[in-house]
N, C-alpha and C. Protein backbone atom coordinates (compact mmCIF):
# COMPACT_ATOMS: atom_id res chain seq x y z
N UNK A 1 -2.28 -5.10 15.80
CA UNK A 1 -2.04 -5.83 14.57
C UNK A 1 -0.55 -5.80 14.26
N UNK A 2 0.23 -6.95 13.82
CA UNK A 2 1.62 -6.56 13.47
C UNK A 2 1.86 -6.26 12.34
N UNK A 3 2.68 -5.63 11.90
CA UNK A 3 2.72 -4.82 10.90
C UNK A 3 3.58 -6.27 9.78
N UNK A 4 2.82 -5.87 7.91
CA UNK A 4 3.01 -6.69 7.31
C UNK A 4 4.36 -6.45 7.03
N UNK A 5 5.17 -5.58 7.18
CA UNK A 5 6.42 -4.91 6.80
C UNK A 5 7.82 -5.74 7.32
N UNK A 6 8.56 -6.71 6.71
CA UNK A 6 9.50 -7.63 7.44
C UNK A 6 10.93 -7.09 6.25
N UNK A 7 11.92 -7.55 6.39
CA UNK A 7 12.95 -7.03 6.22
C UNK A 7 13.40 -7.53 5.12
N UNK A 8 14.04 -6.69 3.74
CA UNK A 8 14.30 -6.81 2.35
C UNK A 8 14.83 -8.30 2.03
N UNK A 9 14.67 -8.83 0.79
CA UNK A 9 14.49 -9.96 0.14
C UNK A 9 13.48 -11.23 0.95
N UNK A 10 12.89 -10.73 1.55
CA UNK A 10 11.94 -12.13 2.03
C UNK A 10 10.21 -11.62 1.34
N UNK A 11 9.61 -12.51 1.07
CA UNK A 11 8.00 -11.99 0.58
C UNK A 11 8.18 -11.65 -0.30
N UNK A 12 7.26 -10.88 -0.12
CA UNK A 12 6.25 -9.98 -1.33
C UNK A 12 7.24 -8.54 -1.65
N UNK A 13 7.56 -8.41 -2.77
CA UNK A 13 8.39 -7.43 -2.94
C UNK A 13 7.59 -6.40 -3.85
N UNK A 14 7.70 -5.36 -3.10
CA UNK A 14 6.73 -3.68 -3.77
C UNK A 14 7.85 -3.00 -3.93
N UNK A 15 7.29 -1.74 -4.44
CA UNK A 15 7.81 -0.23 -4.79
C UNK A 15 7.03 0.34 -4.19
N UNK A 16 6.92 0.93 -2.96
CA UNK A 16 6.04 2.06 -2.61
C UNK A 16 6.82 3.74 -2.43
N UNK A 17 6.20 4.40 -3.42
CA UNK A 17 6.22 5.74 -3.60
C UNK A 17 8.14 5.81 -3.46
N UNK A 18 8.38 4.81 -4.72
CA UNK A 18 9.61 4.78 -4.66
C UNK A 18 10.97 3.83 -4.26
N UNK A 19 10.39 3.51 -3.60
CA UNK A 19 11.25 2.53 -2.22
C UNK A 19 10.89 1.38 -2.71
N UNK A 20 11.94 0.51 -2.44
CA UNK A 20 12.14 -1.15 -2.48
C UNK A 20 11.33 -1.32 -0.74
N UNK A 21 10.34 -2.17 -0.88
CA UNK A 21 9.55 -2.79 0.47
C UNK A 21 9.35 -4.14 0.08
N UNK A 22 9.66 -4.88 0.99
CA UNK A 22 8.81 -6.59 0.77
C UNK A 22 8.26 -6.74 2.16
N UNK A 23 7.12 -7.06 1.98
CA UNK A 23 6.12 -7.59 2.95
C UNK A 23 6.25 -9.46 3.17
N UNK A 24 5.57 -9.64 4.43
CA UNK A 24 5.47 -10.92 4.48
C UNK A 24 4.90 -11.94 3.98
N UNK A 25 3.45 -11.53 3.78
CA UNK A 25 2.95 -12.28 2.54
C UNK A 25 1.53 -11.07 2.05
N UNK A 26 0.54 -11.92 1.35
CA UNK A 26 -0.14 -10.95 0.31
C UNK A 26 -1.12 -10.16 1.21
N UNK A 27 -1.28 -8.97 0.96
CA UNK A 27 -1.90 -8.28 1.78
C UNK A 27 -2.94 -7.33 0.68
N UNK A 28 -3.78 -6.90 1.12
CA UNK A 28 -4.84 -5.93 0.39
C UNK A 28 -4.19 -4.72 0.48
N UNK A 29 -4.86 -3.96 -0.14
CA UNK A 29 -4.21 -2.29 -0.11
C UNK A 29 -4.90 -1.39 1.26
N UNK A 30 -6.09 -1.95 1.76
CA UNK A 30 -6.54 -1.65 3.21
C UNK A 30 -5.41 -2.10 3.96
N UNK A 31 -5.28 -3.30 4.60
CA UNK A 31 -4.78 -3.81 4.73
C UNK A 31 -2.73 -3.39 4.68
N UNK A 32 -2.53 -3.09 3.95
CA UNK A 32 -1.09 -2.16 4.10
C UNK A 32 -1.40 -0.65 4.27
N UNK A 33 -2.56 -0.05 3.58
CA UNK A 33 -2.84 1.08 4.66
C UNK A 33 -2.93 1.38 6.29
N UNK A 34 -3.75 0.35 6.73
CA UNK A 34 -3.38 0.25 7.76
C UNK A 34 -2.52 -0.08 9.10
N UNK A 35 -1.39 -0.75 7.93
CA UNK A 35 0.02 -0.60 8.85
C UNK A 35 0.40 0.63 8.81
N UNK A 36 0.46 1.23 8.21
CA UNK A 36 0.85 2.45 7.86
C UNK A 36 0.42 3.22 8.35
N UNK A 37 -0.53 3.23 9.37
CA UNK A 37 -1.10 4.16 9.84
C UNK A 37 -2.25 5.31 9.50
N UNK A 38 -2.75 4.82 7.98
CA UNK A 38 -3.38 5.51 6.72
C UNK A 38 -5.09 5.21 6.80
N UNK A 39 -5.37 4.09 7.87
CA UNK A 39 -6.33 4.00 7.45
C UNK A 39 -7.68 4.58 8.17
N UNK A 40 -8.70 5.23 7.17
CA UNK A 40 -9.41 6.45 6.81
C UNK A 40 -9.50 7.21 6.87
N UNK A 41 -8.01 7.82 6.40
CA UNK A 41 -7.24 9.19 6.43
C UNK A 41 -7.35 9.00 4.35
N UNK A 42 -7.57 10.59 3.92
CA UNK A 42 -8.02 10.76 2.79
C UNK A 42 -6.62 10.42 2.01
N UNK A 43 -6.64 9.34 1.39
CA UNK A 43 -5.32 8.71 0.66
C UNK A 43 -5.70 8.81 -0.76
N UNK A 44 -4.75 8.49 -1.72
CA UNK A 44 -5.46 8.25 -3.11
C UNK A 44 -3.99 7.21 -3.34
N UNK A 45 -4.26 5.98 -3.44
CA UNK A 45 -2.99 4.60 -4.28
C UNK A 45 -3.61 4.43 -5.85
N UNK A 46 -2.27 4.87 -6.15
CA UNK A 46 -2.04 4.14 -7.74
C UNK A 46 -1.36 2.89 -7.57
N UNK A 47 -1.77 2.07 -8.29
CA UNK A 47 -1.14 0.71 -7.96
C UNK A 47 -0.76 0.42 -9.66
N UNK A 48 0.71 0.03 -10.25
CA UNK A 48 0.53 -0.23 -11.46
C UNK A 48 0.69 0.56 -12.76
N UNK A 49 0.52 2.57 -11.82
CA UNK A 49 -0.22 3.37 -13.28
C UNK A 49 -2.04 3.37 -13.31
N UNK A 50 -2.29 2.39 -12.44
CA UNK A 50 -4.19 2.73 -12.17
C UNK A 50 -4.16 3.00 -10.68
N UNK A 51 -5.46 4.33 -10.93
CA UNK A 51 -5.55 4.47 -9.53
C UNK A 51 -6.40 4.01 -9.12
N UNK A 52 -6.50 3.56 -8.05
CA UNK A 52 -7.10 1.94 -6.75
C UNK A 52 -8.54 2.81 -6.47
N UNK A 53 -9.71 2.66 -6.56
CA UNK A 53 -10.89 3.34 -6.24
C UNK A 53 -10.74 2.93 -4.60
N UNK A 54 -11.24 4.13 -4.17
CA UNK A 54 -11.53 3.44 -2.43
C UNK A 54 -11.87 2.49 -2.17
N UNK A 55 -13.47 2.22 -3.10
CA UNK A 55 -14.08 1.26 -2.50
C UNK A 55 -13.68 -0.41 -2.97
N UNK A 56 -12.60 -0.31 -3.55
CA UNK A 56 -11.84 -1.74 -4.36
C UNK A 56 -10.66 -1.52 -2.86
N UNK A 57 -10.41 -0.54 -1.81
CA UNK A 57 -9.17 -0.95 -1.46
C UNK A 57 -9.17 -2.30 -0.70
N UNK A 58 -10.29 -2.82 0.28
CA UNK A 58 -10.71 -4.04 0.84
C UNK A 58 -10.39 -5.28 -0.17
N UNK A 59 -10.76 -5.38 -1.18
CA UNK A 59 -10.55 -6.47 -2.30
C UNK A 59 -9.10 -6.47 -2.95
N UNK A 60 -8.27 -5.44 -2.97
CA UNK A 60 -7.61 -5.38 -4.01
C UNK A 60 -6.00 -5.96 -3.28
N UNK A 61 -5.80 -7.27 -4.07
CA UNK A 61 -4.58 -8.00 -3.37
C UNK A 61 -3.44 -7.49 -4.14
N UNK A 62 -2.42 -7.43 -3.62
CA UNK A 62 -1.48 -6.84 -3.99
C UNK A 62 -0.36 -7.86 -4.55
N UNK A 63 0.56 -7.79 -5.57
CA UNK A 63 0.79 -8.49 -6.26
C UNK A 63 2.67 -8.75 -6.11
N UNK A 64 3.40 -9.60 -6.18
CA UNK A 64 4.72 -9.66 -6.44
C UNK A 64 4.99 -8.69 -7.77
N UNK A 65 6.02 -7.39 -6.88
CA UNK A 65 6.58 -6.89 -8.27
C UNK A 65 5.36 -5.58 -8.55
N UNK A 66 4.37 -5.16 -7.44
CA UNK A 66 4.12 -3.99 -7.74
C UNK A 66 4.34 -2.79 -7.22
N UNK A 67 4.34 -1.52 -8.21
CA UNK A 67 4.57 -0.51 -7.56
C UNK A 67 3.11 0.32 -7.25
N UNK A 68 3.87 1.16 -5.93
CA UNK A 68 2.53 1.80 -5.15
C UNK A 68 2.81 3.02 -5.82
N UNK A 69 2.29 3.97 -5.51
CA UNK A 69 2.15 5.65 -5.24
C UNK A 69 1.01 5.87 -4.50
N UNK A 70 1.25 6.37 -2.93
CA UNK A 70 0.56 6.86 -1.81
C UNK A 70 0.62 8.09 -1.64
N UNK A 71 -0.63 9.06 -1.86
CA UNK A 71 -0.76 10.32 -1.62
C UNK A 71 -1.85 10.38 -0.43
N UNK A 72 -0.84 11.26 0.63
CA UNK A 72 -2.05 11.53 1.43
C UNK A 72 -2.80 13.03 1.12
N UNK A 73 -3.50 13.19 1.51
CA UNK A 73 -4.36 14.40 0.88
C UNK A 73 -4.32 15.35 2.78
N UNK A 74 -3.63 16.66 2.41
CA UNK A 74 -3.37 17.66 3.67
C UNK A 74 -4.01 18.75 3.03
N UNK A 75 -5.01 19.11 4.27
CA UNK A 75 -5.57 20.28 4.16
C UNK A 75 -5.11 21.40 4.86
N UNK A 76 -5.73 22.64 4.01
CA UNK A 76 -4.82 24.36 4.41
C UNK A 76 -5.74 24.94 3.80
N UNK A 77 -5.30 25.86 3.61
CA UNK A 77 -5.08 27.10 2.78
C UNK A 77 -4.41 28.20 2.76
């Protein structure tokens, strides 16, 4: 799959976990998880200030002008 990730001021412009990103065009939050290498690895996305339920990540299109927060969840003890 090629990755939705193309180079600053073109697309779709995000904040993920900080960072200025613009994508190529609209993508789901699966969907940029899985460029990322994230996908069904235990994540939790806030999109906005709301956090994204798992089962909305397939549906949930991502918008010009939003910000992410991507936590991956690492286990220990």
């Amino acid at each position: 799959m090629k990755s939705p990730l193309v180079e600053p001021g073109s697309g779709l412009r995000l904040t993920i976990n900080g960072a200025a990103e613009s994508l190529a065009s609209q993508i789901t939050v699966a969907q940029l998880l899985a460029a990322r290498g994230l996908a069904g690895k235990r994540v939790a996305v806030e999109r906005n200030g709301e956090i994204v339920p798992r089962g909305l990540h397939e549906q949930t299109q991502l918008a010009d002008g939003d910000r992410l927060e991507i936590v991956v969840a690492v286990g220990g003890g």
